[in-house]
Protein backbone atom coordinates (compact mmCIF):
# COMPACT_ATOMS: atom_id res chain seq x y z
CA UNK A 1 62.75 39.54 19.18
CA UNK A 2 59.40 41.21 19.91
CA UNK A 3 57.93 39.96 16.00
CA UNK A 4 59.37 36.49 16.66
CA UNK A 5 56.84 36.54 19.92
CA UNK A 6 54.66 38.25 18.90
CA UNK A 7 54.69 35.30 15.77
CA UNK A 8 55.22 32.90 17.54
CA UNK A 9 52.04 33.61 19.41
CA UNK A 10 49.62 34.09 17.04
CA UNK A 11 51.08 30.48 14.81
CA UNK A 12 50.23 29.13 18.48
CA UNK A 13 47.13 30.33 18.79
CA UNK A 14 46.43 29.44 15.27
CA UNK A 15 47.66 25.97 16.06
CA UNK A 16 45.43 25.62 19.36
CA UNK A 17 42.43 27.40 17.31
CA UNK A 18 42.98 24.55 14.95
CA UNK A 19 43.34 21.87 16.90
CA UNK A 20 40.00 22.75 18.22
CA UNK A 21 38.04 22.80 15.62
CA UNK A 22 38.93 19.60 14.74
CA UNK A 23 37.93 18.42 18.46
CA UNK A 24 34.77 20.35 17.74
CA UNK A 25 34.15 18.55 14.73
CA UNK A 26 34.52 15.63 16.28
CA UNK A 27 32.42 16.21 19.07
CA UNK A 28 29.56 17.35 16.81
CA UNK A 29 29.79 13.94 14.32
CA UNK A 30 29.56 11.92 17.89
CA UNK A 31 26.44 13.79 19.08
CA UNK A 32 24.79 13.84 15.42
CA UNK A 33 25.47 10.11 15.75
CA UNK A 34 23.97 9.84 19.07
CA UNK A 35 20.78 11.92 18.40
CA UNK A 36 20.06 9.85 15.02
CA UNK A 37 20.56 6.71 17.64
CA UNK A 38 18.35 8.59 20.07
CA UNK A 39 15.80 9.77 17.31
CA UNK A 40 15.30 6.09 15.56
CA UNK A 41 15.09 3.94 18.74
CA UNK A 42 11.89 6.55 19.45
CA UNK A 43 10.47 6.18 16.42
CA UNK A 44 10.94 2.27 16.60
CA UNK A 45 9.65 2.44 19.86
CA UNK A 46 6.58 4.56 19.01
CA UNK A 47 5.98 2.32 15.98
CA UNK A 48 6.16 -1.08 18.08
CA UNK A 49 3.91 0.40 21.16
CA UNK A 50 1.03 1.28 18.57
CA UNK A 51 1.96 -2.17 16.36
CA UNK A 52 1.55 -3.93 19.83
CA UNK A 53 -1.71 -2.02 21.10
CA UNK A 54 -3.52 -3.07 18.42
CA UNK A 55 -2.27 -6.95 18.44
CA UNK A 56 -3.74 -6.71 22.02
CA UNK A 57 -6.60 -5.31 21.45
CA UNK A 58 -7.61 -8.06 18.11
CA UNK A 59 -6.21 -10.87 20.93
CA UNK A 60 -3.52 -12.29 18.16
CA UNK A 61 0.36 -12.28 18.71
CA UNK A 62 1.29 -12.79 14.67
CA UNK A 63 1.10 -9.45 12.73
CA UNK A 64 0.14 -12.34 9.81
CA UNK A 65 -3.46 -13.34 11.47
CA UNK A 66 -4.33 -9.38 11.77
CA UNK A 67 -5.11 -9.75 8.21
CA UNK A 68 -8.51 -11.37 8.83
CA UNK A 69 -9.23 -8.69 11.45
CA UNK A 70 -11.15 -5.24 10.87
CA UNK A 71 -9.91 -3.00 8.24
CA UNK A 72 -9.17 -0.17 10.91
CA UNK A 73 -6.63 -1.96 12.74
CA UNK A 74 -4.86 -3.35 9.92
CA UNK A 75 -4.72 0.15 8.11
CA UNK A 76 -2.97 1.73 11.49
CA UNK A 77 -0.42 -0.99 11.58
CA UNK A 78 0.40 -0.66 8.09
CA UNK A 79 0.63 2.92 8.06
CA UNK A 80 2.37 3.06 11.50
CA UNK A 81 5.41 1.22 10.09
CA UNK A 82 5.16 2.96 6.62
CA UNK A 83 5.35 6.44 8.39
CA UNK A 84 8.38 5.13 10.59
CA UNK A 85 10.20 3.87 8.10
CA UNK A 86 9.51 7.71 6.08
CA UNK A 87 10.60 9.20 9.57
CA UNK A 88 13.19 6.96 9.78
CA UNK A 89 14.52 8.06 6.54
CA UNK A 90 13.93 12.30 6.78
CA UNK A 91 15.71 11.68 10.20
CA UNK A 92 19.14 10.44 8.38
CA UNK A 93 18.93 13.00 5.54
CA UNK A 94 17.97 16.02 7.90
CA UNK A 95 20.94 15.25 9.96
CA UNK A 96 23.54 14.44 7.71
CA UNK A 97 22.85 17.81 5.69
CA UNK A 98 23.29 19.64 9.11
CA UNK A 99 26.35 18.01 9.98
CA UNK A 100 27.99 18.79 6.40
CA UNK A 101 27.35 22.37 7.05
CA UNK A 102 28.49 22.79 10.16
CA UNK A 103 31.26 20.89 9.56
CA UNK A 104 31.81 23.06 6.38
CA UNK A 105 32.05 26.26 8.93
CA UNK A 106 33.69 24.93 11.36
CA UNK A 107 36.57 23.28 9.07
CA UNK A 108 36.60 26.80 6.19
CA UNK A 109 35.01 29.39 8.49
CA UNK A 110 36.31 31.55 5.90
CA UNK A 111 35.35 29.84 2.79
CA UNK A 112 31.36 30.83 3.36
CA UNK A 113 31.23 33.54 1.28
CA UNK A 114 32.65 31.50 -1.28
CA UNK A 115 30.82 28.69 -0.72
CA UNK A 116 27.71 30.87 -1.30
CA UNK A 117 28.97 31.83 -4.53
CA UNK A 118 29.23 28.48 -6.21
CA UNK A 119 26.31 27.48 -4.70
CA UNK A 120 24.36 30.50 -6.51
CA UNK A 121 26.80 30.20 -9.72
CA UNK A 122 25.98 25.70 -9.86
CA UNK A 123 22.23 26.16 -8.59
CA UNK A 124 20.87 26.57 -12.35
CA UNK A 125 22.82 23.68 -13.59
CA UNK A 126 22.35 20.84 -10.08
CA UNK A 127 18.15 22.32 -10.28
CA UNK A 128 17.31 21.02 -13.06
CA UNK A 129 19.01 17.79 -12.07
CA UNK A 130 18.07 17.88 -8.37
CA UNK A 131 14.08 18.48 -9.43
CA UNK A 132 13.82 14.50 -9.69
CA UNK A 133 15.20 14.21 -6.38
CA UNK A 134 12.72 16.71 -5.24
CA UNK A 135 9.85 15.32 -6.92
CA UNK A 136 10.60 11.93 -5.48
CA UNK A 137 10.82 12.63 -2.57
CA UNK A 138 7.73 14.80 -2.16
CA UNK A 139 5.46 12.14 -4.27
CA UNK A 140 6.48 9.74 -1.45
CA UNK A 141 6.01 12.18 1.31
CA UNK A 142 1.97 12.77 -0.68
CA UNK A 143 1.96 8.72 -0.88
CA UNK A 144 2.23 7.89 2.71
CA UNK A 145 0.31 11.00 3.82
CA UNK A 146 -2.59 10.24 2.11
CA UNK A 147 -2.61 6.38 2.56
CA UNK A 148 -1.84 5.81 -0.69
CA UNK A 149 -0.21 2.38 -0.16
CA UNK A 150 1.54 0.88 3.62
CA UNK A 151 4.21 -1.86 4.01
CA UNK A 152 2.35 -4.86 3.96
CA UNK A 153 -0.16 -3.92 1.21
CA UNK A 154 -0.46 -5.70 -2.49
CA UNK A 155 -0.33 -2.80 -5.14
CA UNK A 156 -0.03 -2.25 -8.26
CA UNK A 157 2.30 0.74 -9.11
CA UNK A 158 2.79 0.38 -13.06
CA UNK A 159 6.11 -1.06 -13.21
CA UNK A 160 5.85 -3.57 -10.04
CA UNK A 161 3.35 -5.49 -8.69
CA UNK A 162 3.67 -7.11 -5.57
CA UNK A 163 3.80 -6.62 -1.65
CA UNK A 164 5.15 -3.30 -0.33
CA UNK A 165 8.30 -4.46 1.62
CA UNK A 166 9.71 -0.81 2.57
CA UNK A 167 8.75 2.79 1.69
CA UNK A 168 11.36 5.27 2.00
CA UNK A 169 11.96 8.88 0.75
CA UNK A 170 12.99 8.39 -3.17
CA UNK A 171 11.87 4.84 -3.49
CA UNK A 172 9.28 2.21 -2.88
CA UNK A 173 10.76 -1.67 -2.27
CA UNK A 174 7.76 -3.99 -3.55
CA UNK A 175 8.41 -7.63 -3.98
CA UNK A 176 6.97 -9.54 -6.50
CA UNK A 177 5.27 -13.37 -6.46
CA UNK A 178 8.62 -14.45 -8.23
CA UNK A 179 10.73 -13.27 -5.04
CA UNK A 180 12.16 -10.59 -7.32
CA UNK A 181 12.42 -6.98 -5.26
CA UNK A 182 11.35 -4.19 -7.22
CA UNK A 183 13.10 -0.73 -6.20
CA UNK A 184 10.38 1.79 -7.92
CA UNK A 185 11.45 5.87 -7.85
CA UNK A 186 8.32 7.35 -5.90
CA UNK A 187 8.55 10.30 -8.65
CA UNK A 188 7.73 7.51 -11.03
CA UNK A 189 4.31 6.15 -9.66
CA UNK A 190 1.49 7.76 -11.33
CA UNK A 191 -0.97 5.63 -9.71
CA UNK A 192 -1.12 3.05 -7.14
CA UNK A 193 -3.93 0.18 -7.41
CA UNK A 194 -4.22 -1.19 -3.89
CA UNK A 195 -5.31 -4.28 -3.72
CA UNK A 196 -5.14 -4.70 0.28
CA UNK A 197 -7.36 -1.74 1.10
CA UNK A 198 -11.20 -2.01 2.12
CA UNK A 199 -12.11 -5.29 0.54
CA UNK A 200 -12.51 -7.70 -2.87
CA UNK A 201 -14.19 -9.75 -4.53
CA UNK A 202 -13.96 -13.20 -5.88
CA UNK A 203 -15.60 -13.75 -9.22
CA UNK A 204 -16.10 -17.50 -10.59
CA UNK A 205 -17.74 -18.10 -14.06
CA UNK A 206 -18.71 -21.42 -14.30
CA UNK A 207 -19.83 -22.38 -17.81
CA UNK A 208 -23.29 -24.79 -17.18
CA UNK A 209 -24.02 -27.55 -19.73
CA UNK A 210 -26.76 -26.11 -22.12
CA UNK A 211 -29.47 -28.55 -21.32
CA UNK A 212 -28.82 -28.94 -17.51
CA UNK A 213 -31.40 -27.51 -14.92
CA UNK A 214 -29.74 -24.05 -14.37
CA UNK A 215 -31.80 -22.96 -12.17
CA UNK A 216 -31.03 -26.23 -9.63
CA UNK A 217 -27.31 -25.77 -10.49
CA UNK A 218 -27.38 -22.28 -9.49
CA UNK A 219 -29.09 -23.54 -6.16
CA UNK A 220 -25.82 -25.93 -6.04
CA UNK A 221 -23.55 -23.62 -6.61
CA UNK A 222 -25.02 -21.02 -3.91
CA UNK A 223 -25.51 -23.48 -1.27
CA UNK A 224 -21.86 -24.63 -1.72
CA UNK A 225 -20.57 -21.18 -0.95
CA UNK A 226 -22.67 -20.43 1.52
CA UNK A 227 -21.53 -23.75 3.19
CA UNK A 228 -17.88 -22.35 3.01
CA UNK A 229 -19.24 -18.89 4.19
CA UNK A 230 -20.44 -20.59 7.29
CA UNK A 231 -17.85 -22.51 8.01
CA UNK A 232 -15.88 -21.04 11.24
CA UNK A 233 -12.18 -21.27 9.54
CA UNK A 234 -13.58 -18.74 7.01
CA UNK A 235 -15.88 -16.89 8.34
CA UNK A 236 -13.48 -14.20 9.04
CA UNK A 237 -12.64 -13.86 5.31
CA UNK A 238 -15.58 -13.87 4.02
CA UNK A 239 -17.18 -10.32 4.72
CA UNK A 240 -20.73 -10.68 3.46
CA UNK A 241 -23.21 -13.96 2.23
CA UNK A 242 -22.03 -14.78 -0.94
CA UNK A 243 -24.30 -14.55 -4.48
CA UNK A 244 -25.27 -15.39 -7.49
CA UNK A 245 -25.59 -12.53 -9.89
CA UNK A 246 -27.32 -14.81 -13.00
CA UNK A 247 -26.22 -15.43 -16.24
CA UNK A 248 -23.84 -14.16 -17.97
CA UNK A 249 -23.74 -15.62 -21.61
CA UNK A 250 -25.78 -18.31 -23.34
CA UNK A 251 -24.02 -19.85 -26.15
CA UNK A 252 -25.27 -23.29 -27.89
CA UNK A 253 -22.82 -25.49 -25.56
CA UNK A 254 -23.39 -23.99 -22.65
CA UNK A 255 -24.76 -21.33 -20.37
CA UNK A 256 -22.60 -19.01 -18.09
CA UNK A 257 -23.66 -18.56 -14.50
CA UNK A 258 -21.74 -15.82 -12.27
CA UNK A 259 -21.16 -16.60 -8.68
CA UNK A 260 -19.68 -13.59 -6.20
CA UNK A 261 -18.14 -13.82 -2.98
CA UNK A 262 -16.86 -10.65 -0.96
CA UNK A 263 -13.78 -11.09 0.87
CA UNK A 264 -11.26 -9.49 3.17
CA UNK A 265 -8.82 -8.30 0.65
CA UNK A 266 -5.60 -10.29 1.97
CA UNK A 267 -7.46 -13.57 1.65
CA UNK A 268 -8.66 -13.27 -1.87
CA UNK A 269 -7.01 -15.87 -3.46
CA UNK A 270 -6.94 -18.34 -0.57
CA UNK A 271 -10.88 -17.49 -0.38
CA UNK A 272 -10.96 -18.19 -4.55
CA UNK A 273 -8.66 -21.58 -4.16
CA UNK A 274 -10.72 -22.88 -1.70
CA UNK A 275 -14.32 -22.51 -3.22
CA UNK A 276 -12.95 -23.41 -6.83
CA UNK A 277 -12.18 -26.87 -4.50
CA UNK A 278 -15.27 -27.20 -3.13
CA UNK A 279 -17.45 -26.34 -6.45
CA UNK A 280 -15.11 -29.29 -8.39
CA UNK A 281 -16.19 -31.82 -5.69
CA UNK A 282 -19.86 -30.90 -5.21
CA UNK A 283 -20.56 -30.30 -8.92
CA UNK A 284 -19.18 -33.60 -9.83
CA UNK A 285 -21.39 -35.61 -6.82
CA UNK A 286 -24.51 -33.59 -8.71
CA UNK A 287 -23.58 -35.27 -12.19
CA UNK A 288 -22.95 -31.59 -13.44
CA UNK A 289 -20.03 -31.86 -16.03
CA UNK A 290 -18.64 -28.07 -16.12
CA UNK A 291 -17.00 -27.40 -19.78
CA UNK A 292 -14.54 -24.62 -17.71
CA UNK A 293 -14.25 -22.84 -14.04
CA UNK A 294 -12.37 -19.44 -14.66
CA UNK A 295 -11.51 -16.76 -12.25
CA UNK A 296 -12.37 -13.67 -13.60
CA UNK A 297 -11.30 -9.84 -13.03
CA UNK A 298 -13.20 -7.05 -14.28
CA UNK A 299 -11.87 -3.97 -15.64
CA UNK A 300 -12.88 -1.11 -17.24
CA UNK A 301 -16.49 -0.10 -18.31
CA UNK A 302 -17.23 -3.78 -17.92
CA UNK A 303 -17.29 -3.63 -13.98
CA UNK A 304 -18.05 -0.24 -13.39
CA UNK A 305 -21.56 -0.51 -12.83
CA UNK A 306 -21.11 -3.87 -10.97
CA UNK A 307 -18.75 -2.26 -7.89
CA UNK A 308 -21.63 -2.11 -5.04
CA UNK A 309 -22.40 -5.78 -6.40
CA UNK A 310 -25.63 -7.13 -8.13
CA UNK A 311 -28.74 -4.37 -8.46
CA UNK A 312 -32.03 -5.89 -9.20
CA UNK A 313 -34.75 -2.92 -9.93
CA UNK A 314 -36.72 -2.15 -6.58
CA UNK A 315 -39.31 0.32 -8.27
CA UNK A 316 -42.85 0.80 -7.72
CA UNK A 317 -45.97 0.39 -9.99
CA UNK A 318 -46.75 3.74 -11.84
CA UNK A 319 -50.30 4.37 -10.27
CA UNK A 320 -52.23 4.92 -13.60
CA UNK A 321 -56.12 6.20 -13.89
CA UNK A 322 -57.87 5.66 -16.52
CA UNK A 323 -60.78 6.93 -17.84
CA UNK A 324 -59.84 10.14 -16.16
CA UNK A 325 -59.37 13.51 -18.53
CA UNK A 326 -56.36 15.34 -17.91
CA UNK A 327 -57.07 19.17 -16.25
CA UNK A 328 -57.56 21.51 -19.52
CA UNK A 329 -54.61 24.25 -19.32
């Protein structure tokens, strides 16, 4: 009678011991749940206060217009919602992991020491499969740390080009002109050309009949982009007075003249359309027939002594004396 008590007591106790970890399980799923609620709506709300600050401080209410606005401010929204999205992300994955292991102790308290055996005896073979994981995750973590690339920005990451629509832990989300969404593994960028940072440049060739007065078509062509340059819809995209950096080729049909025009980086092309525009119209009032008008992008050892823009020589006469005998040694 005293063993069947005594048994009966400790099945009960095993039974209520039981029963609570599983309430204790429970309970810690519900507040994992409720701090990743607790620990995004911060985030979103630190993310929206800073997005916010700086739309009041430009005076603009679309995100959109803060493209024409100083590079500072639209590099700190960018990288604001890059970095919450990251933290966003690490937030998830940190908790979930925890959650797994304590349930795992709670559930097999006395499974740990096994559990620490496979994990030692599988390491070797899930490492060498896990090191992409790894490296993805830490080339994004380098990425958004060093402002590598922010949602909103136009890059160029090898396999995808396009505008960076989400930046998370393993991948990068860019979306392409065609609407196509490009999911890119961060461990798989091995550079990033960003085309939204700082500032760029338009570049028209415009190939001048042979025998036409280049030197008044050049004065044409300048004037019309200077027109556009002071003109107050655009004078926000266009950074600096645009140029002409002379001519380019000379062939026996026609002459090549290069025109430049420096522009906030997110209004490139819309900078480009319109000046191509006003160029046709102006050109044609002047009688000049141009052969072609090409947009051109430089690459390579062909730009890379043209990046700070057209350098005429600014060097002084070499004082020279003659008649003078140099000192004998």
């Amino acid at each position: 009678m005293e063993d069947f008590t005594l048994g009966g007591l400790r099945d009960s106790l095993a039974a209520f011991f039981k029963e609570w970890a599983i309430v204790e399980a429970i309970a810690i799923i519900v507040l994992a749940w409720l701090a990743r609620l607790v620990l995004l709506f911060i985030i979103k709300r630190v993310v929206n206060r800073i997005v916010n600050g700086v739309k009041h401080k430009e005076n603009i209410h679309d995100t959109q217009v803060l493209m024409t606005s100083p590079l500072a401010a639209v590099r700190v929204v960018q990288r604001t919602r890059t970095l919450g999205g990251v933290l966003s992300s690490i937030v998830t994955v940190v908790i979930v992991i925890l959650v797994l292991l304590l349930l795992f102790d709670i559930l097999a308290p006395n499974a740990t020491g096994a559990f620490a055996l496979i994990t030692a005896a599988t390491g070797a073979g899930l490492g060498f499969g896990a090191q992409n994981v790894v490296k993805d995750v830490l080339n994004g973590l380098f990425m958004v740390a060093e402002d590598q690339l922010g949602v909103g920005d136009i890059v160029d990451l090898g396999p995808a080009v396009g505008v960076v629509e989400s930046v998370d832990i393993r991948t990068t989300q860019v979306r392409d002109v065609n609407g196509t969404l490009w999911f890119v593994r961060n461990g798989e960028i091995t550079r990033v050309g960003n085309m939204s940072q700082g500032w760029a440049r338009v570049i028209i060739d415009l190939a001048v009949p042979y025998d036409s007065d280049v030197d008044a078509v050049q004065e044409r062509i300048l004037k019309t982009a200077v027109d556009l340059y002071k003109t107050p819809k655009w004078t926000t995209r266009i950074l600096e007075q645009p140029e002409i950096w002379g001519i380019e080729s000379i062939s026996d049909e026609a002459v090549v003249v290069r025109l430049v025009v420096k522009t906030a980086s997110a209004t490139k092309d819309d900078v480009a359309r319109e000046l191509r525009a006003r160029l046709k119209k102006d050109l044609d009032e002047a009688g000049v027939k141009l052969p072609a008008l090409n947009s051109i992008v430089l690459s390579g050892f062909e730009g890379a002594a043209s990046v700070r823009g057209a350098r005429p020589p600014r060097t002084r006469p070499v004082p020279v004396n003659f008649g003078e005998e140099k000192p004998k040694k």
